[in-house]
Protein backbone atom coordinates (compact mmCIF):
# COMPACT_ATOMS: atom_id res chain seq x y z
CA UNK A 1 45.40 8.72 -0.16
CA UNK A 2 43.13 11.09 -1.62
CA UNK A 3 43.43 12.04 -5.87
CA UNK A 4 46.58 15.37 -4.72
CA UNK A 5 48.55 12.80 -4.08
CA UNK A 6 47.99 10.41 -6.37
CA UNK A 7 48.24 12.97 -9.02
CA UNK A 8 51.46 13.88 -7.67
CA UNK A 9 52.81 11.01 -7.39
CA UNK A 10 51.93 10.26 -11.10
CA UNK A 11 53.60 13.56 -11.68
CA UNK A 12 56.73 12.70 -10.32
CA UNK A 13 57.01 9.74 -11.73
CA UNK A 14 56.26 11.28 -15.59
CA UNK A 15 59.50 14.03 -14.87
CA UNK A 16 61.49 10.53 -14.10
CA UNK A 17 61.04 8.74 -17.15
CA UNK A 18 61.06 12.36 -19.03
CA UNK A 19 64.34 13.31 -17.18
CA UNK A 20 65.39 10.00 -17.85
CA UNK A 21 65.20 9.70 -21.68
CA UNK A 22 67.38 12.92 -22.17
CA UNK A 23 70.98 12.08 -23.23
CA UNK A 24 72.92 13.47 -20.67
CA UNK A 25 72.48 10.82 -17.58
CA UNK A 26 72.43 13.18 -14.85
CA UNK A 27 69.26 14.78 -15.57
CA UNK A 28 67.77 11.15 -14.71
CA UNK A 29 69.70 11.10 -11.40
CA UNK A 30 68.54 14.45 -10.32
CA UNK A 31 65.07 13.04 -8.41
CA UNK A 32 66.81 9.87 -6.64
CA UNK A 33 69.49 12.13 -5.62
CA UNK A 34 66.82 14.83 -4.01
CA UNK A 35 65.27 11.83 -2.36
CA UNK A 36 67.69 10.45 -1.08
CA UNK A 37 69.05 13.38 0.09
CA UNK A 38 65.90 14.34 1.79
CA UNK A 39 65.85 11.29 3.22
CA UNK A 40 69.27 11.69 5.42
CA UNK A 41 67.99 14.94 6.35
CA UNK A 42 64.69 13.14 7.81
CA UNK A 43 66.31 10.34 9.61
CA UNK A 44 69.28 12.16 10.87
CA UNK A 45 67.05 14.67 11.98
CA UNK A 46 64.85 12.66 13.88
CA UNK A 47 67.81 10.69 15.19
CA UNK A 48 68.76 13.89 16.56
CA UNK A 49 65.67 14.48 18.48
CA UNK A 50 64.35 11.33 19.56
CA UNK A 51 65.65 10.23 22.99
CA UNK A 52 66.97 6.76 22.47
CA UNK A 53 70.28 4.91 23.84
CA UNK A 54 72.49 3.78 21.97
CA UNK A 55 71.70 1.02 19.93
CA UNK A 56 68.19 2.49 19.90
CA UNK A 57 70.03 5.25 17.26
CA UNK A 58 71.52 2.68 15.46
CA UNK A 59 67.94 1.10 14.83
CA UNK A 60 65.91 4.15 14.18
CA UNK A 61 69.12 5.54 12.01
CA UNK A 62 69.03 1.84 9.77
CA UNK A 63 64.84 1.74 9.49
CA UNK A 64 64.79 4.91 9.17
CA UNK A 65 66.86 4.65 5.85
CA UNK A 66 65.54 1.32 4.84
CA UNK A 67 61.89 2.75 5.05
CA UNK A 68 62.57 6.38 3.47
CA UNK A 69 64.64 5.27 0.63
CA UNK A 70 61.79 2.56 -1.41
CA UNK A 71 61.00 6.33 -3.72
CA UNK A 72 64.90 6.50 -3.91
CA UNK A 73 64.79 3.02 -5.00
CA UNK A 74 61.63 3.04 -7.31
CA UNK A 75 62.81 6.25 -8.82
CA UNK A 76 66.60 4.47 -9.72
CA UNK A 77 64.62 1.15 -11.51
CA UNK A 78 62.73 3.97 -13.82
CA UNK A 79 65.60 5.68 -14.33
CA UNK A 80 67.82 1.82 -15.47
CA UNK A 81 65.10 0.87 -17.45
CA UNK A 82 65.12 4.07 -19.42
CA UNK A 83 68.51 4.33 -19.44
CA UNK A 84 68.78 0.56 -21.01
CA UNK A 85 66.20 1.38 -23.76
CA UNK A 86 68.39 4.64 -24.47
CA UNK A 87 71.42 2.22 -25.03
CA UNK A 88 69.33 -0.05 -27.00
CA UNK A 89 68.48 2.44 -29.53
CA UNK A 90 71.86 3.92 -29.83
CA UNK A 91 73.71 0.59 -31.03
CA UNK A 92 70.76 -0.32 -33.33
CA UNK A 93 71.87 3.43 -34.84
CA UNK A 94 75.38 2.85 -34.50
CA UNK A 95 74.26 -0.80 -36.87
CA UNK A 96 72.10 0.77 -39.07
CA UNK A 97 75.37 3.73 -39.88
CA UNK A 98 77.59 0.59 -40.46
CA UNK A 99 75.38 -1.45 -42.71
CA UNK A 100 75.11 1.44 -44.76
CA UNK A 101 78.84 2.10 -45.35
């Protein structure tokens, strides 16, 4: 992989935990969802144009998902583990408010 891609890659991965760390939750599910939506269009795709019986479709369809969905995947543990320190920080406010009263 030459250093485009790795900068990308370190690029997409920065929007994630940015997107992530907002308060709404759906701008943190706006990447995995694009993935994984990409992905379907790959494998279906290609299940479409391969010529393969019919378990052979099955197989392809299955690996194919498996195999194209690790970014989905990778991309939903950034966005839990920013979405757990969001949660964190809002009851230690939410403490803070009440010790005060």
């Amino acid at each position: 992989m030459d250093l485009f891609g790795f900068l990308i890659i370190v690029g997409i991965i920065w929007l994630q935990i940015i997107l992530s760390k907002k308060n709404s939750e759906w701008y943190g599910l706006t990447l995995p969802f694009i993935s994984f939506f990409y992905s379907l269009i790959i494998v279906f795709g290609r299940a479409v144009f391969e010529i393969v019986s019919g378990w052979g479709i099955l197989w392809l369809i299955v690996t194919g998902l498996l195999i194209r969905n690790i970014p989905t995947l990778v991309l939903m543990v950034i966005y839990f583990a920013c979405r757990d320190g969001n949660i964190l920080k809002k009851q230690l406010v939410k403490m803070n408010i009440q010790d005060l009263d």
